[in-house]
Protein backbone atom coordinates (compact mmCIF):
# COMPACT_ATOMS: atom_id res chain seq x y z
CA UNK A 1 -66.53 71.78 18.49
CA UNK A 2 -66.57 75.58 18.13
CA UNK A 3 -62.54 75.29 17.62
CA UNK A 4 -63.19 73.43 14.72
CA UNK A 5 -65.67 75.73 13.62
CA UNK A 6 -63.51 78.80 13.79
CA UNK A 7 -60.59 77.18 11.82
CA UNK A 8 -58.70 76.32 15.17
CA UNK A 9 -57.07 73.11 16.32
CA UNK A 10 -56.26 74.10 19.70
CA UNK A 11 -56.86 70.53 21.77
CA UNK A 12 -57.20 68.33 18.84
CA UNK A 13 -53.95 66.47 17.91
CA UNK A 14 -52.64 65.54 15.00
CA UNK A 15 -53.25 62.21 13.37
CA UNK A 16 -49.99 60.59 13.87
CA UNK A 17 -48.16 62.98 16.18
CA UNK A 18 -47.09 60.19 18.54
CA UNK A 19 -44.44 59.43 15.51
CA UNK A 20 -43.10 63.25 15.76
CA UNK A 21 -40.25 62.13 18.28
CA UNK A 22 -38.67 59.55 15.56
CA UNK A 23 -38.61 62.47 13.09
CA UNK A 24 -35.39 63.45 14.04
CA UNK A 25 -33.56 60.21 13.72
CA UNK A 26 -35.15 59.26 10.03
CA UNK A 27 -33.89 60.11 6.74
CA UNK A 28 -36.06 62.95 4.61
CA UNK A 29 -36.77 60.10 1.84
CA UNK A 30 -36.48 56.89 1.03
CA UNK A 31 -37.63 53.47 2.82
CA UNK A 32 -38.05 52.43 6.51
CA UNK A 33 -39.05 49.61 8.47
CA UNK A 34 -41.35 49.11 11.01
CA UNK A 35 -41.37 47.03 13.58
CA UNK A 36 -44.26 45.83 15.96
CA UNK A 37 -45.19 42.99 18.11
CA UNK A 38 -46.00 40.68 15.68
CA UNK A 39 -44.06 40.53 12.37
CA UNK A 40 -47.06 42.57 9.50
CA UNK A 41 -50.18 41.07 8.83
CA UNK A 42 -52.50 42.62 6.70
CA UNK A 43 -55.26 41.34 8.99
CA UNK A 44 -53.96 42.51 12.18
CA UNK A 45 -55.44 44.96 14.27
CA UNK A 46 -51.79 46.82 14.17
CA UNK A 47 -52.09 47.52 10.46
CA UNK A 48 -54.20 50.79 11.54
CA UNK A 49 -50.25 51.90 13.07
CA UNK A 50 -48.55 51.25 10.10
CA UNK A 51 -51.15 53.25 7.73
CA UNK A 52 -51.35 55.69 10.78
CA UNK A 53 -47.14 56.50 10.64
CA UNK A 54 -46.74 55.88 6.83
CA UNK A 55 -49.58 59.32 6.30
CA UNK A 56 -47.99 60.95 8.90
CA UNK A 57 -44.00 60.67 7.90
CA UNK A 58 -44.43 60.97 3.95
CA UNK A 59 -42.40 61.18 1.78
CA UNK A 60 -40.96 58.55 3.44
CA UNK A 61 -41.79 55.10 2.12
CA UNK A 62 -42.68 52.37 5.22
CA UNK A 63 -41.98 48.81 4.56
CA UNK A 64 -43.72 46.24 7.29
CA UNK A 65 -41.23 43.88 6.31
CA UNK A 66 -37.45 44.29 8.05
CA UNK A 67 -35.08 44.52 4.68
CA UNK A 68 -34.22 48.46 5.35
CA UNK A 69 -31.12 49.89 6.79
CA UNK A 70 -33.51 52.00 9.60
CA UNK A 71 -36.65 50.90 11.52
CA UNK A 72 -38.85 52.78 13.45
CA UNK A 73 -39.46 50.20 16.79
CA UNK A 74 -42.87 50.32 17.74
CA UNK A 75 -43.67 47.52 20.45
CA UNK A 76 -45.58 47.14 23.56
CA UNK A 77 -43.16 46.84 25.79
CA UNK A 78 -39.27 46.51 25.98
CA UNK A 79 -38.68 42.79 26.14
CA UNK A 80 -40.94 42.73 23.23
CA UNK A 81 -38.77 45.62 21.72
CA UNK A 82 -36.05 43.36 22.45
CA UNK A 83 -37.26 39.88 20.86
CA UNK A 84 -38.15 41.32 17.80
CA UNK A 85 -35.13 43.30 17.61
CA UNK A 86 -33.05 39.92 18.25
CA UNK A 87 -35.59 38.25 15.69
CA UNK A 88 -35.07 40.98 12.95
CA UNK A 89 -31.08 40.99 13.47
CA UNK A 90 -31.60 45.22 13.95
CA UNK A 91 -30.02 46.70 16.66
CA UNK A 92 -31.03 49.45 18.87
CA UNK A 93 -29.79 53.18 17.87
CA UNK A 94 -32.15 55.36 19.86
CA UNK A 95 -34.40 54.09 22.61
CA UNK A 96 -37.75 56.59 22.54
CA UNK A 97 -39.91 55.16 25.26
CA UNK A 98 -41.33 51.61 26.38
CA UNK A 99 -40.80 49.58 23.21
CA UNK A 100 -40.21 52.34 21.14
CA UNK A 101 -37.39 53.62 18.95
CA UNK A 102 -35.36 53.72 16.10
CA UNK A 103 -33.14 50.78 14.95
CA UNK A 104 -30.41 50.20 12.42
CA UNK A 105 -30.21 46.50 10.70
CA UNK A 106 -26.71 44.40 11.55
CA UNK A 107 -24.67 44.26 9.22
């Protein structure tokens, strides 16, 4: 508590640094995708990820639905990864952890 105090952040993290390793593979602007285990819902208990990346990686614009070019994949697991990748018709670019990554949409 004193850290905060004094101005200092040292052992807090950011809200939404676990979307800092996809940084590198997304566009400065424009819209994204994202992907989770369930296609969006505004009642599911995943909408707190999408709000959570979408403050996090403005300017960007994130779409829950899958009509953009690139998708930031953010599932459970891989063989969910992979059904909703299959499901979507995106395909794999970047793989950034269990069920995690970046996608681009087939053509």
């Amino acid at each position: 508590m004193a850290n905060l105090l004094n101005g200092s952040d040292k052992g807090f993290e950011t809200l939404g640094s676990e979307y800092e390793p996809f940084v590198s593979y997304l566009p400065k602007t424009g819209a994204i995708s994202f992907i989770m285990d369930y296609p969006f819902s505004n009642y599911a208990r995943t909408v707190e990820q999408l709000y959570t990346a979408q403050s996090y990686l403005v300017p960007l614009i994130i779409n829950p639905g899958t009509e953009e070019k690139i998708a930031i994949l953010y599932c459970s697991s891989d063989e969910i990864a992979d059904h909703r990748l299959n499901q979507s018709q995106y395909k794999p670019l970047a793989r950034l952890g269990a069920g995690k990554g970046i996608a681009l949409k087939q053509s």
